[in-house]
Protein backbone atom coordinates (compact mmCIF):
# COMPACT_ATOMS: atom_id res chain seq x y z
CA UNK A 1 74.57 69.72 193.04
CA UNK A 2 75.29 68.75 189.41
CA UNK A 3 77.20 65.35 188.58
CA UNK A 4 80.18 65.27 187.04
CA UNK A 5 80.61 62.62 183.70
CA UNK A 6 82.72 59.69 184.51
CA UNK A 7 85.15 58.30 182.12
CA UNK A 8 87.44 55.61 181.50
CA UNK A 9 90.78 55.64 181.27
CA UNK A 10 91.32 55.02 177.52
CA UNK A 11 88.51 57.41 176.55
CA UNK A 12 91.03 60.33 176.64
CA UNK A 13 91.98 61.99 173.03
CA UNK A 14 95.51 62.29 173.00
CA UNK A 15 97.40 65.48 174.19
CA UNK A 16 99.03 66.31 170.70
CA UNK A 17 95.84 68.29 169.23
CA UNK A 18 98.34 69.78 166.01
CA UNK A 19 97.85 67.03 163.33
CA UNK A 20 100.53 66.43 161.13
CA UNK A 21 100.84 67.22 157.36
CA UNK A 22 102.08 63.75 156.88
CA UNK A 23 98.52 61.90 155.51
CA UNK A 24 98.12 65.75 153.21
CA UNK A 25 101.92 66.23 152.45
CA UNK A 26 104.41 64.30 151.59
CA UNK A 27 107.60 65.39 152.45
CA UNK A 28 109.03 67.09 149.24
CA UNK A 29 105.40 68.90 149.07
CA UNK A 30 105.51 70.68 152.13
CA UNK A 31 106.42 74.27 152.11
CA UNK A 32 109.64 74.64 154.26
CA UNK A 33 111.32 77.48 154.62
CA UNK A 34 115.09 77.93 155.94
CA UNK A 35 115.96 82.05 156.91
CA UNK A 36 118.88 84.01 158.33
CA UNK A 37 117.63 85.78 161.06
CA UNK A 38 119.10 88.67 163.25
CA UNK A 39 117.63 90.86 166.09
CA UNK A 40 115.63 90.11 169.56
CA UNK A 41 118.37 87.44 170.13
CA UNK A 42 121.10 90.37 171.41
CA UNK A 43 122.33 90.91 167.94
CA UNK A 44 122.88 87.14 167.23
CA UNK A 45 121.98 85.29 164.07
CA UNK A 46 120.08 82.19 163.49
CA UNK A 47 118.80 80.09 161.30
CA UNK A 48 115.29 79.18 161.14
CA UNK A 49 113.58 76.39 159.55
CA UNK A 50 109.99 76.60 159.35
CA UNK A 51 106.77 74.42 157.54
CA UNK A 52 108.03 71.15 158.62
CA UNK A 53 104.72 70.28 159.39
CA UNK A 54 105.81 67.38 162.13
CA UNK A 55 104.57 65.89 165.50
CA UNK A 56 106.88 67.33 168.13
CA UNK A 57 108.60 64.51 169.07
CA UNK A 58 109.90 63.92 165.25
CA UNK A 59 110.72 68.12 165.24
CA UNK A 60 112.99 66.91 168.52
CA UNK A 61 114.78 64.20 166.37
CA UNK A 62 115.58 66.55 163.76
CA UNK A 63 116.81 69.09 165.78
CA UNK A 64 119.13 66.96 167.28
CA UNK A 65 120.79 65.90 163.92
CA UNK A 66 121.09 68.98 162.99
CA UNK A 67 122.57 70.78 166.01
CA UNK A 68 125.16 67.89 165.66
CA UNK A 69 125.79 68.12 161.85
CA UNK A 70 125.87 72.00 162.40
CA UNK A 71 127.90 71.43 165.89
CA UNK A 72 126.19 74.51 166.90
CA UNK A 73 123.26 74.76 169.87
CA UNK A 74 119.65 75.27 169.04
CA UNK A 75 115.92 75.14 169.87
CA UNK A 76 112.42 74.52 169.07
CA UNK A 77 110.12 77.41 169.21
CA UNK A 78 106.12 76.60 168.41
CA UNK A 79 106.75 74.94 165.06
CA UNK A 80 110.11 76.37 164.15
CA UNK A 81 113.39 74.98 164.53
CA UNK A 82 116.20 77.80 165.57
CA UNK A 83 119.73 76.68 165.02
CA UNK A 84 122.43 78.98 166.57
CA UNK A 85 124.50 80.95 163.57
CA UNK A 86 124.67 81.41 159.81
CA UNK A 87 124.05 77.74 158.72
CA UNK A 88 122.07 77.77 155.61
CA UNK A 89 123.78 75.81 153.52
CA UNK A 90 124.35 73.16 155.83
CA UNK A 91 120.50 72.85 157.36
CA UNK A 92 119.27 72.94 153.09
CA UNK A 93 121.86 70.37 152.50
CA UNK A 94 120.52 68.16 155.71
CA UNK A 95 117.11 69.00 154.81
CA UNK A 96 117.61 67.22 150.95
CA UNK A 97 119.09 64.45 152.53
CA UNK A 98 115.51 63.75 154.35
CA UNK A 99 113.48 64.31 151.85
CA UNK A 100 112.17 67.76 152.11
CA UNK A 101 112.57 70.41 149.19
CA UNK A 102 113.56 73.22 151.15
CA UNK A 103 113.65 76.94 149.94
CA UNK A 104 115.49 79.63 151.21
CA UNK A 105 113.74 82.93 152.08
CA UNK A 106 114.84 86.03 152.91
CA UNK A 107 117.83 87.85 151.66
């Protein structure tokens, strides 16, 4: 009957295993991307801001100030953040305002 390995309690690695670009990356170095988006949502458009690079509880902060500068809903998905609508301009503008140099993609 093998033995299992005993260990403490503060042996444990912690449970976020993505490691964030902020020791590579500063802020205004990262590659984010903001796109318009439309299709597998029912025909609805979003807005998608992606290469943030961020732990996920500072992706949740964000979020929030941005669903409430954009008053629209949105979501996290992986490493993305999905705001509900055409809001471009306002996530780039919001996005300056932290520091990032964000580029818009698509069309």
């Amino acid at each position: 009957m093998p033995k299992r390995s005993w260990r403490e309690f503060g042996d444990y690695a912690p449970n976020d295993h993505k490691k964030p670009l902020d020791n590579l990356q500063s802020k205004a170095d990262r590659p984010v991307r903001v796109k318009k988006m439309r299709g597998g949502k029912g025909g609805k458009t979003v807005t998608i801001v992606s290469g943030l690079g961020l732990p996920s509880l500072e992706l949740k902060k964000l979020l929030k100030v941005m669903k409430v500068k954009c008053g629209t809903g949105g979501t996290l998905k992986e490493d993305t953040i999905e705001i509900q609508g055409d809001k471009i301009d306002q996530t780039i503008d919001l996005l300056i305002q932290e520091g990032y140099k964000p580029k818009r993609s698509g069309g």
